[in-house]
C-alpha atoms as a PDB file:
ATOM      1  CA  UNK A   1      92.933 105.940  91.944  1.00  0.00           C
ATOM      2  CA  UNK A   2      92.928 109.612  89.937  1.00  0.00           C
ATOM      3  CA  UNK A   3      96.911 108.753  89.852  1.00  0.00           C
ATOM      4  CA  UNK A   4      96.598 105.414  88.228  1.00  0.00           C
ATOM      5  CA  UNK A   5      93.416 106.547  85.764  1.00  0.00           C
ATOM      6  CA  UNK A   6      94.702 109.891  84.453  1.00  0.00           C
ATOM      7  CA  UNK A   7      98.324 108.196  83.993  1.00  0.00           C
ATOM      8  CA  UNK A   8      96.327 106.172  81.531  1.00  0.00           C
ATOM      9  CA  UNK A   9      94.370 108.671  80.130  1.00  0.00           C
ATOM     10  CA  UNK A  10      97.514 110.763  79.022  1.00  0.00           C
ATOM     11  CA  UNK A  11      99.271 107.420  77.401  1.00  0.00           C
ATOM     12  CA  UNK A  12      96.133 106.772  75.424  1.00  0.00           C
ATOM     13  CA  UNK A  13      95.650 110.543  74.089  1.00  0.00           C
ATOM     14  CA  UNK A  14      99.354 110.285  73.108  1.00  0.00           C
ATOM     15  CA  UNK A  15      98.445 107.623  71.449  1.00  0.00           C
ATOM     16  CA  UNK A  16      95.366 108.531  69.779  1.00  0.00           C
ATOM     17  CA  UNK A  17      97.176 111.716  68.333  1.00  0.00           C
ATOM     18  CA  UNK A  18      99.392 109.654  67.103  1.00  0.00           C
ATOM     19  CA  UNK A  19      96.834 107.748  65.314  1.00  0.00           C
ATOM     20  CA  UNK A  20      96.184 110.369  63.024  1.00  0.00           C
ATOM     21  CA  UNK A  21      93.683 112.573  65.369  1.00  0.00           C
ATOM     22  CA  UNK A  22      93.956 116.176  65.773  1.00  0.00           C
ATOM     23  CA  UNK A  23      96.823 116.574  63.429  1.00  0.00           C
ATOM     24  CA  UNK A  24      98.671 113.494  64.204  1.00  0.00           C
ATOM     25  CA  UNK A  25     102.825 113.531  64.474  1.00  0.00           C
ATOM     26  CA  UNK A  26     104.142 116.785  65.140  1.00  0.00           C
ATOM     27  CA  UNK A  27     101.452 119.150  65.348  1.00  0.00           C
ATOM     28  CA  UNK A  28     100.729 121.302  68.956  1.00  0.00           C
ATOM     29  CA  UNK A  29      98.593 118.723  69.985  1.00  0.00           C
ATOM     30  CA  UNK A  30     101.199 115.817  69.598  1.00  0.00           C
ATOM     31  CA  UNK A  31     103.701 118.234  71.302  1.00  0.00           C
ATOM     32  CA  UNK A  32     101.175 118.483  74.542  1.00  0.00           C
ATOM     33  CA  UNK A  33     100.776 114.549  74.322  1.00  0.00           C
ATOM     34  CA  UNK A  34     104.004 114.460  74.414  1.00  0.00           C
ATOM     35  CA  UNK A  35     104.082 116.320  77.862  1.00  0.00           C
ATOM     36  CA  UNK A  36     101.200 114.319  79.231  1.00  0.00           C
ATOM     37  CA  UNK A  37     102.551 111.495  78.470  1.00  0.00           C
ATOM     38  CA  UNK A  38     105.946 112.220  80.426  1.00  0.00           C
ATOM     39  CA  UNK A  39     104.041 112.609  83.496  1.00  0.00           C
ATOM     40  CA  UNK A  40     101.294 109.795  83.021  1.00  0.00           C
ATOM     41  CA  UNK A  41     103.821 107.438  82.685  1.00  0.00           C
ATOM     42  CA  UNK A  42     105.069 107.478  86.484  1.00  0.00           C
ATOM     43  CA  UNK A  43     101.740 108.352  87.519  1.00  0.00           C
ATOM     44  CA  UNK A  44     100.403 104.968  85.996  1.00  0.00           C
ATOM     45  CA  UNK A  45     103.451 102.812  86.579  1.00  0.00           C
ATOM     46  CA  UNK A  46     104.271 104.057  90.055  1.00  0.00           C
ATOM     47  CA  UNK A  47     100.639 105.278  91.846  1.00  0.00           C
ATOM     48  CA  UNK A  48      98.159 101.910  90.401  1.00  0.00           C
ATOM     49  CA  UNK A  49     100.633  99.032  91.844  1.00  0.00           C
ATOM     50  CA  UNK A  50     101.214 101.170  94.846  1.00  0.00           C
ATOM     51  CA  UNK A  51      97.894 101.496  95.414  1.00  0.00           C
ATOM     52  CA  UNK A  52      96.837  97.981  94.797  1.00  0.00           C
ATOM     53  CA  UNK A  53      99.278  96.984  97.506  1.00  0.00           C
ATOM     54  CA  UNK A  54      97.899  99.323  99.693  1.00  0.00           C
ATOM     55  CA  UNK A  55      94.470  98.150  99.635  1.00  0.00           C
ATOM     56  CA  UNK A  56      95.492  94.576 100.113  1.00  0.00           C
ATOM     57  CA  UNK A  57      97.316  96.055 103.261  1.00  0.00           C
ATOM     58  CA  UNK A  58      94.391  97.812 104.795  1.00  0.00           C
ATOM     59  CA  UNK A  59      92.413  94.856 103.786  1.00  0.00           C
ATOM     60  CA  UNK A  60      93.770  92.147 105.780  1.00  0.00           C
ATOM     61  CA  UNK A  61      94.203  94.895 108.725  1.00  0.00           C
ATOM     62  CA  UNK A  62      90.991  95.246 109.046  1.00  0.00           C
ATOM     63  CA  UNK A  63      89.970  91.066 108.540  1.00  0.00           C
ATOM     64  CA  UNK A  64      92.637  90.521 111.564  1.00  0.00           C
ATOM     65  CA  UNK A  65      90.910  92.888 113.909  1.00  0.00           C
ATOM     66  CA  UNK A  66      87.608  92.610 113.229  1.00  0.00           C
ATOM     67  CA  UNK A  67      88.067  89.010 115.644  1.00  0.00           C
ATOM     68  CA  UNK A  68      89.997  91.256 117.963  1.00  0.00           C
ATOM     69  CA  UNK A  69      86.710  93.577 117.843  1.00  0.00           C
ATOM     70  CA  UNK A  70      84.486  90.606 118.296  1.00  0.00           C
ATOM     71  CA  UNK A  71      86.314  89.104 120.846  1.00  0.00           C
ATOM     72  CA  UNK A  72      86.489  92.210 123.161  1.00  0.00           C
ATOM     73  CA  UNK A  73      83.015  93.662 122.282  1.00  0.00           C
ATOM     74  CA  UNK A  74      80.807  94.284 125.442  1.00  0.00           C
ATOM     75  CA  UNK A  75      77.661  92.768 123.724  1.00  0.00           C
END
């Protein structure tokens, strides 16, 4: 989750620089941005689907043995 939110965070400051904010094109801040951005980007493409798939993984895990559970319990 800190993968798939910061990815996004970077992207949008790039893109709010780029807006006109905190000197806009070409200034430090734009040149950081620029950075950020080059590492958000695989952080939000590659970490949030990953993720998502994961959960939906441990999810239906977990729904498939809870009947195992039930079924074996001693009460």
């Amino acid at each position: 989750m800190l993968m798939s939110n910061s990815g996004g965070l970077w992207d949008n400051a790039k893109k709010y620089i780029e807006a006109g904010n905190f000197g806009g094109k070409g200034s430090e801040a734009h040149k950081a941005a620029v950075i950020g951005d080059t590492i958000g980007d695989p952080f939000k493409d590659t970490a949030g689907p990953s993720i998502n798939t994961q959960i939906t993984v441990v999810s239906l895990v977990s729904s498939l043995s809870a009947s195992l559970f039930i079924l074996y319990s001693i009460f």
